[in-house]
Protein backbone atom coordinates (compact mmCIF):
# COMPACT_ATOMS: atom_id res chain seq x y z
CA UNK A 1 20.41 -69.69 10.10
CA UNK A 2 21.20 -67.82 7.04
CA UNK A 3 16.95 -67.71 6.27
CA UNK A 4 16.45 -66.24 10.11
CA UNK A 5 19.46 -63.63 9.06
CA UNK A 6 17.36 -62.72 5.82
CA UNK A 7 14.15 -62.83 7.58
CA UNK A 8 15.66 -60.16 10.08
CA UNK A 9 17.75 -58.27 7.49
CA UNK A 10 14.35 -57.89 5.66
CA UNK A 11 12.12 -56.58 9.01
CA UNK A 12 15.21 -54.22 9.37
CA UNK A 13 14.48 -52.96 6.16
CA UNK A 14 11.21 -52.42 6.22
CA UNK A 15 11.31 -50.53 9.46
CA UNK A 16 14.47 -48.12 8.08
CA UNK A 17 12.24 -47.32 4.88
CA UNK A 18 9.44 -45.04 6.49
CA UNK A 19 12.17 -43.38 8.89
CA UNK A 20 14.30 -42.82 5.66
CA UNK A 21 11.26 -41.23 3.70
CA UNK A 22 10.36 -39.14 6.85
CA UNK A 23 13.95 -37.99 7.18
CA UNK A 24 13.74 -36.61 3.37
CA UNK A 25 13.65 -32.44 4.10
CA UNK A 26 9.61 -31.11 3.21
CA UNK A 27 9.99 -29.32 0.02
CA UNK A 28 9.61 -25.52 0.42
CA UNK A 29 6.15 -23.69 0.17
CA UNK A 30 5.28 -20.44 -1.44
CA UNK A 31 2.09 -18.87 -0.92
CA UNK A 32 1.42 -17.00 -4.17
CA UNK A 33 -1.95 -14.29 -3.72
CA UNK A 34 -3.43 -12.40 -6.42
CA UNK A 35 -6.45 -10.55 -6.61
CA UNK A 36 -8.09 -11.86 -9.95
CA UNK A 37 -9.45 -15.22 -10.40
CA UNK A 38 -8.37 -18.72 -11.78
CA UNK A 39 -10.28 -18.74 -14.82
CA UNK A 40 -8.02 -15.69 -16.14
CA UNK A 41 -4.54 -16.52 -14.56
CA UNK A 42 -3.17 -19.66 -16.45
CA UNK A 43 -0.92 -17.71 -18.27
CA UNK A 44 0.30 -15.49 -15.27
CA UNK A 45 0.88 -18.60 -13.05
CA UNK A 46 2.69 -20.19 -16.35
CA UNK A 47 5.16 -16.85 -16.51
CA UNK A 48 5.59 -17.21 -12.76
CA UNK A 49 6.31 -20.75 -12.65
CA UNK A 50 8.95 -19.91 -16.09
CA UNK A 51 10.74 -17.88 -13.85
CA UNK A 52 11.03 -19.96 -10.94
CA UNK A 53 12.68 -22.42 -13.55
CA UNK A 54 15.08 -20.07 -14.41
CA UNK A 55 16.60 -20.45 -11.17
CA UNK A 56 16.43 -24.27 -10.33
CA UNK A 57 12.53 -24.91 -9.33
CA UNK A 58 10.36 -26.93 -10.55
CA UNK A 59 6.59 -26.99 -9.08
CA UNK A 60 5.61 -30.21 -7.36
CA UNK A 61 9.26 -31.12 -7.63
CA UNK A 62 11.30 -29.30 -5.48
CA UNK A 63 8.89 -26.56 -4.78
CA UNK A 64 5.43 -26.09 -3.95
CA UNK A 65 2.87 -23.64 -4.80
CA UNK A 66 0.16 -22.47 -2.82
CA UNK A 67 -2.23 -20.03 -5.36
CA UNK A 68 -4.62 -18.12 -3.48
CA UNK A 69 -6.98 -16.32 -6.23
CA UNK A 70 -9.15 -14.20 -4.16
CA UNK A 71 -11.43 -12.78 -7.19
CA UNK A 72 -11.89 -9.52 -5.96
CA UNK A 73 -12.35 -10.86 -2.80
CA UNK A 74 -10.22 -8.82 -0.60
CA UNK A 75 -11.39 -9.24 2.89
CA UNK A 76 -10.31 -12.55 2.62
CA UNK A 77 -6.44 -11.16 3.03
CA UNK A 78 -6.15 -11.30 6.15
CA UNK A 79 -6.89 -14.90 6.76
CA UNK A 80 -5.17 -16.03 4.07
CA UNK A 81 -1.94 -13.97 5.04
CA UNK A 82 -2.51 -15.56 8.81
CA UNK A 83 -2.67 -18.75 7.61
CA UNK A 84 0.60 -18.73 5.69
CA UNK A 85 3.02 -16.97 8.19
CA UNK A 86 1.28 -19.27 10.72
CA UNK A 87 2.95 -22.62 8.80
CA UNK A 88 5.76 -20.01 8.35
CA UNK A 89 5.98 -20.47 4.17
CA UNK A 90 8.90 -19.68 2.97
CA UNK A 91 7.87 -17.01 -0.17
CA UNK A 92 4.91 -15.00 0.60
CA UNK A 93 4.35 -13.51 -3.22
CA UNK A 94 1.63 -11.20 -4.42
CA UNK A 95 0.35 -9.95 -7.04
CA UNK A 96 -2.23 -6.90 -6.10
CA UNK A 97 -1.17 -4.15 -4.27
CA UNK A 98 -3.47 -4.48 -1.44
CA UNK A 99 -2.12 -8.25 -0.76
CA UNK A 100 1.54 -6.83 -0.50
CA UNK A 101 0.60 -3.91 2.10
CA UNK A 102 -1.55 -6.71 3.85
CA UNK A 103 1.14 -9.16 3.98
CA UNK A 104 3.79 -6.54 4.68
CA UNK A 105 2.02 -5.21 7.75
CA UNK A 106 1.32 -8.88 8.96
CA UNK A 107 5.07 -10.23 9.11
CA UNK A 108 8.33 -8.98 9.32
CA UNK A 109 10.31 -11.96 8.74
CA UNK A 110 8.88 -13.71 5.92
CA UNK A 111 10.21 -13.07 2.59
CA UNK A 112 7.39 -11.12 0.52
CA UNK A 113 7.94 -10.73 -3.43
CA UNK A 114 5.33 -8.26 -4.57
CA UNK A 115 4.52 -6.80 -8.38
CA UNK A 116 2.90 -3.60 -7.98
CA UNK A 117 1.25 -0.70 -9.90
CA UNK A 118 1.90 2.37 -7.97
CA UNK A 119 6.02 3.48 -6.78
CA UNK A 120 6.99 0.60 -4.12
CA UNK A 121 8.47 3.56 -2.02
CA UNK A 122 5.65 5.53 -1.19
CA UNK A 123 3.28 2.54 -0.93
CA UNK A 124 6.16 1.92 1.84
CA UNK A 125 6.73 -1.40 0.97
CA UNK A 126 10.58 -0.70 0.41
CA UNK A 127 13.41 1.73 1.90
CA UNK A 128 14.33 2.41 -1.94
CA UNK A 129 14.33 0.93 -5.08
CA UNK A 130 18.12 0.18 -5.14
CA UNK A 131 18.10 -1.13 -1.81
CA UNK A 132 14.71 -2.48 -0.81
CA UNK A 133 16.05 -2.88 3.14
CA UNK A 134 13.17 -5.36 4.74
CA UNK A 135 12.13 -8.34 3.93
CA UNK A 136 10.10 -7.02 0.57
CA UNK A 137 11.17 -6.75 -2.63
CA UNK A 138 9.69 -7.41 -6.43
CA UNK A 139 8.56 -5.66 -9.60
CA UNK A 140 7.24 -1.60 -9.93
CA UNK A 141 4.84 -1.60 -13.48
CA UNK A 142 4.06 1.75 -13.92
CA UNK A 143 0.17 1.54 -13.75
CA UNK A 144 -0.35 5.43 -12.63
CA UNK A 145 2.80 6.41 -15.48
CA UNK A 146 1.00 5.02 -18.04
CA UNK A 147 -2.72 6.42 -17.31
CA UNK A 148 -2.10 9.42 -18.92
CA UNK A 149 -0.76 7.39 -22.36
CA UNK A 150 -4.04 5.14 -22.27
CA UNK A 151 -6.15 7.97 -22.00
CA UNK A 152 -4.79 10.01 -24.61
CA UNK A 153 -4.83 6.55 -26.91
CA UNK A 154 -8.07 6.17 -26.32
CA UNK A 155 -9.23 10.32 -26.72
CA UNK A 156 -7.40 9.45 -30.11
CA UNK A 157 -9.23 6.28 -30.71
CA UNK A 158 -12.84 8.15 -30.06
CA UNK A 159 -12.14 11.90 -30.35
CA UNK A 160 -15.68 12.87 -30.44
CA UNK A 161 -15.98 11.38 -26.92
CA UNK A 162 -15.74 14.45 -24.46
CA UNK A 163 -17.43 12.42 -21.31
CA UNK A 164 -15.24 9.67 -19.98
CA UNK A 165 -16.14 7.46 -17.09
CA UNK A 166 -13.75 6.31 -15.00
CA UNK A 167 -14.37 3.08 -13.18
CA UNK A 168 -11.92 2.01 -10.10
CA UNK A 169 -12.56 -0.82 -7.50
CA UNK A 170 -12.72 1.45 -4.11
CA UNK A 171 -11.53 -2.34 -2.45
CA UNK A 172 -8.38 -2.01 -3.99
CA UNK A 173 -7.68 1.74 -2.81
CA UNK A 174 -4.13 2.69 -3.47
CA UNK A 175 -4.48 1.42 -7.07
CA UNK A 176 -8.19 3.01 -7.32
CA UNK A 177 -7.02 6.62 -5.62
CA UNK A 178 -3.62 6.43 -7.93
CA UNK A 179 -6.01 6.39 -11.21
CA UNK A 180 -8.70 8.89 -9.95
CA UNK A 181 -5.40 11.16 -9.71
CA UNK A 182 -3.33 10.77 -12.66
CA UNK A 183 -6.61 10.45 -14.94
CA UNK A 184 -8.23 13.60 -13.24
CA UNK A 185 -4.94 15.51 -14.11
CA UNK A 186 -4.62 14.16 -17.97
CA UNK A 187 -8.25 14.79 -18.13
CA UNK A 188 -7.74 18.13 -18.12
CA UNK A 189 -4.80 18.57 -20.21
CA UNK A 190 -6.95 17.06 -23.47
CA UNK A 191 -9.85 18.89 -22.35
CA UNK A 192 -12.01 15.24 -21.31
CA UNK A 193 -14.60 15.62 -18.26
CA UNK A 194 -14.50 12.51 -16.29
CA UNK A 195 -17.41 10.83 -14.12
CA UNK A 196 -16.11 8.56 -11.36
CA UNK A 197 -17.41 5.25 -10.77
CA UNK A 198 -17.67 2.85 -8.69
CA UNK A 199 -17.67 -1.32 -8.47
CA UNK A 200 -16.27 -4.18 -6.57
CA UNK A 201 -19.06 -6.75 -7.39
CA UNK A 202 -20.10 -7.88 -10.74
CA UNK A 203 -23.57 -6.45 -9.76
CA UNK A 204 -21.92 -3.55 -9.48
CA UNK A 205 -20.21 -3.50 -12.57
CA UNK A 206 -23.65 -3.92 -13.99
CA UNK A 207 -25.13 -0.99 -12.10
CA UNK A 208 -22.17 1.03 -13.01
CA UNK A 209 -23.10 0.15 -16.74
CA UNK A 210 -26.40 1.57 -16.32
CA UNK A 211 -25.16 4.51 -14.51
CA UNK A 212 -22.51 5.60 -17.56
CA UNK A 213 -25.51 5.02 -20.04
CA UNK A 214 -27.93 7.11 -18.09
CA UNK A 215 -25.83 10.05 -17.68
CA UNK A 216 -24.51 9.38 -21.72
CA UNK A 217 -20.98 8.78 -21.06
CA UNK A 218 -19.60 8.48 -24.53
CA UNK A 219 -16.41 6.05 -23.18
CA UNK A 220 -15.03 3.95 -20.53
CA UNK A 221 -11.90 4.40 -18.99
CA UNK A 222 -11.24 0.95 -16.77
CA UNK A 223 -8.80 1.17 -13.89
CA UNK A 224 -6.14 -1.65 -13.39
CA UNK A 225 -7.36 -4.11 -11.16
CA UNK A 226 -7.83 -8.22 -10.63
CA UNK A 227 -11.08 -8.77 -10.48
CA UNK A 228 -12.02 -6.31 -13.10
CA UNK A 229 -9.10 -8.43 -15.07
CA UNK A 230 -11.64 -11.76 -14.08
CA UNK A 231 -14.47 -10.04 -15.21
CA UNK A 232 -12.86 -9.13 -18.69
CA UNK A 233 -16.05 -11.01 -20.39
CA UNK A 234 -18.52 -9.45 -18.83
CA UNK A 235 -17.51 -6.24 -19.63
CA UNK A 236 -16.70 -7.13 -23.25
CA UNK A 237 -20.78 -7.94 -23.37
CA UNK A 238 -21.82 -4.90 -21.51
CA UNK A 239 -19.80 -2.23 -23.66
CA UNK A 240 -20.61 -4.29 -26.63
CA UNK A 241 -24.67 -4.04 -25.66
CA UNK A 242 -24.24 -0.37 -24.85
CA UNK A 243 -22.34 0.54 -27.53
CA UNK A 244 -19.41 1.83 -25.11
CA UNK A 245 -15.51 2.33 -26.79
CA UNK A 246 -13.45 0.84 -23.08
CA UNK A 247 -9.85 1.30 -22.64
CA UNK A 248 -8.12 -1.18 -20.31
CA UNK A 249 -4.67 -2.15 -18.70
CA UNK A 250 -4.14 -5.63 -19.81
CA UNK A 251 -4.21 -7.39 -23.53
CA UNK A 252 -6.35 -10.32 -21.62
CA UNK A 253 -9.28 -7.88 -21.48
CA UNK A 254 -8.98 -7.18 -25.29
CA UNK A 255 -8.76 -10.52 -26.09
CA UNK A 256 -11.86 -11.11 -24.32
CA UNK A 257 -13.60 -8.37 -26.69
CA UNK A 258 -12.38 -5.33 -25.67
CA UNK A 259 -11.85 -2.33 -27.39
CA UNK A 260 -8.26 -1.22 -26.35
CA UNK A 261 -5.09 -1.89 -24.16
CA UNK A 262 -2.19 -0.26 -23.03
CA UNK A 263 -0.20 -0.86 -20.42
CA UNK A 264 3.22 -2.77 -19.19
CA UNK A 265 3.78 -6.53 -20.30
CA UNK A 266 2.25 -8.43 -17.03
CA UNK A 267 3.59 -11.82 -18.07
CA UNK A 268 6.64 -10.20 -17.87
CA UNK A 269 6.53 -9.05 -14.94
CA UNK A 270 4.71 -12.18 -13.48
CA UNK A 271 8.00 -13.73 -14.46
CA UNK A 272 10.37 -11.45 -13.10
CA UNK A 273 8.57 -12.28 -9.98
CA UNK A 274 8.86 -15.94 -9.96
CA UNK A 275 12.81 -15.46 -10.94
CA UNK A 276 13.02 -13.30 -7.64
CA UNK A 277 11.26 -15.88 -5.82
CA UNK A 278 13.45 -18.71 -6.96
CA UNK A 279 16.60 -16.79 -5.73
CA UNK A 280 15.30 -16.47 -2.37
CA UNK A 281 14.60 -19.55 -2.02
CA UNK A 282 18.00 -20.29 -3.07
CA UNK A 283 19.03 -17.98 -0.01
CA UNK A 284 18.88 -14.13 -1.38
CA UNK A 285 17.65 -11.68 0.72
CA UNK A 286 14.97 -9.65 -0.06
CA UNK A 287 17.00 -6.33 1.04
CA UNK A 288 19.65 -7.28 -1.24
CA UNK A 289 17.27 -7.48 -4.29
CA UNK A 290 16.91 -4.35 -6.04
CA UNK A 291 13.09 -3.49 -6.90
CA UNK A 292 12.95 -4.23 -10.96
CA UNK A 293 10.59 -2.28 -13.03
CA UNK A 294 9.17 -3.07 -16.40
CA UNK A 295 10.98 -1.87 -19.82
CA UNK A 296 8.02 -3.94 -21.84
CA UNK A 297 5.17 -2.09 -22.74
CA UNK A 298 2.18 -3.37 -25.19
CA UNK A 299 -0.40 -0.89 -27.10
CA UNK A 300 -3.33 -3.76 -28.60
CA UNK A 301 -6.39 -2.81 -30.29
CA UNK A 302 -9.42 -5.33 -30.96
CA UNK A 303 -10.10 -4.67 -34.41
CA UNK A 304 -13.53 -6.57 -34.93
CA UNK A 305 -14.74 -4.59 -31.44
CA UNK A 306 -13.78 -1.68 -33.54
CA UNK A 307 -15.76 -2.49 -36.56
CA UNK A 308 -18.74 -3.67 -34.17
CA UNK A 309 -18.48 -0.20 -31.98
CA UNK A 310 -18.52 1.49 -35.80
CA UNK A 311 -14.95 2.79 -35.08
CA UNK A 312 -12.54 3.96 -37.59
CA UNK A 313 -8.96 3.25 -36.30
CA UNK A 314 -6.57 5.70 -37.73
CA UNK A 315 -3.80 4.41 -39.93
CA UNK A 316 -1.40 6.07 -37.00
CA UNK A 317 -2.73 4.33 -34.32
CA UNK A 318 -2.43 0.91 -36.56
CA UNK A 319 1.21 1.39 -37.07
CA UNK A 320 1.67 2.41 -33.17
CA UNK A 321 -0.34 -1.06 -32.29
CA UNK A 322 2.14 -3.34 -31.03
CA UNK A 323 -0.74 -6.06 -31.86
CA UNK A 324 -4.26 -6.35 -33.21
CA UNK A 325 -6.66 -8.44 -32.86
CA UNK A 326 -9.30 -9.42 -35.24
């Protein structure tokens, strides 16, 4: 009797396990977008996952993380977006401008946490910066603010260069119209004359190259964007060949070879992000976050790119450096 009871006891058991395990809630999914590519983003997705610790999360243990790295790749947006508001993720978070207005005209209800270049209020992503008032909110990094600064660091870097091309990815629009604009107008006040290009393949980038040498542009002035950010090598080897000084937005480009960088601290704000994401999770509302906006700034100079473009750097600009690289 008592061996039948087991025997039962036991079948009981095993049928209650499975139920049990499918009772346990699914852990919550955030679809994270950005335009650049794997190969480039460990860091970034390290910063963002940092910050999601800060608030309880842990990846793959109470949280999981869907990273969408489109690589340039922008007309894939709207299936991605489609994709995650039809399994209804909780955190839709990007990190290129043209994924938040893409995933903020696509749903209304799920929470988007953006970082973004150009002022979060006129991209209309948010009411206002104190009170974002939809179902958006994130991080604001200055990119147009600080075009003006890079250009003038790099005009002091090269000041015999008078022709400066200007290369923006016409895919990512609001970022590549924001730094035709502000370098047009800073262009002018140090008396540079810009030539606009254009690239959104690395074929392009190639053919842009050739352009800049052909018409003896004496420096490169690289717009903030993803995939130029995953293509940070093969520009290092194309100035390099040409013999081209090339200031950029992010220190991962200089480490790559680059000449120069200046621009907000984008681990930072990667961070920031993944804190904000963490609290709504937790329950926040994205209207009750206030849009944040980077205080961390970096200034880097690649000193052997220097030495191999035959480039002085002034003793002024070594003390402004907030790193060098040799």
């Amino acid at each position: 009797m008592r061996r039948r009871n087991f025997i039962s006891l036991a079948g009981g058991a095993a049928v209650a396990w499975p139920l049990a395990a499918r009772a346990q809630p699914a852990m919550p999914v955030v679809s994270l977008v950005s335009g650049r590519s794997p190969e480039v983003s460990a860091r970034a997705a390290a910063s963002f996952r940092k910050g999601l610790n800060e608030t309880g999360y842990v990846e793959d243990q109470n949280v999981k993380v869907e990273y969408h790295w489109l690589e340039g790749q922008y007309d894939r947006l709207p299936s991605v977006l489609a994709d995650a508001i039809r399994r209804r993720v909780a955190v839709i978070t990007t990190t290129a401008e043209n994924a938040a207005l893409a995933a903020k005209a696509a749903t209304t209800t799920i929470p988007i946490v953006f970082t973004v270049g150009e002022d979060p209020v006129k991209l209309g992503l948010v009411t206002s910066l104190a009170h974002p008032g939809g179902n958006a909110t994130g991080h604001n990094f200055f990119a147009s603010e600080v075009v003006s600064k890079r250009l003038e660091l790099l005009h002091n870097l090269v000041p015999k260069a008078v022709r400066v091309a200007v290369l923006v990815n016409p895919t990512n629009s609001s970022t590549a119209e924001a730094t035709l604009r502000e370098t047009a107008k800073a262009a002018r006040a140090i008396g540079l004359q810009i030539q606009v290009l254009n690239a959104s393949t690395s074929g392009q980038i190639e053919a842009a190259f050739a352009t800049l040498v052909r018409d003896r542009a004496e420096a490169l002035f690289v717009a903030p964007d993803g995939f130029f950010v995953s293509r940070r090598v093969q520009f290092a080897t194309l100035a390099a060949r040409h013999v081209i000084p090339a200031a950029y937005s992010v220190r991962e480009q200089v480490e790559a070879g680059g000449l120069m960088s200046y621009g907000a601290d984008n681990l930072d704000g990667f961070r920031q992000v993944g804190v904000y994401t963490g609290k709504i999770l937790k329950g926040a509302k994205p209207a009750d976050l206030p849009v944040l906006q980077s205080t961390k700034f970096q200034f880097v100079i690649n000193l052997q790119t220097a030495r191999l473009l035959g480039i002085e750097v002034p003793n002024a600009l070594l003390l402004a450096a907030d790193d060098t690289i040799e």
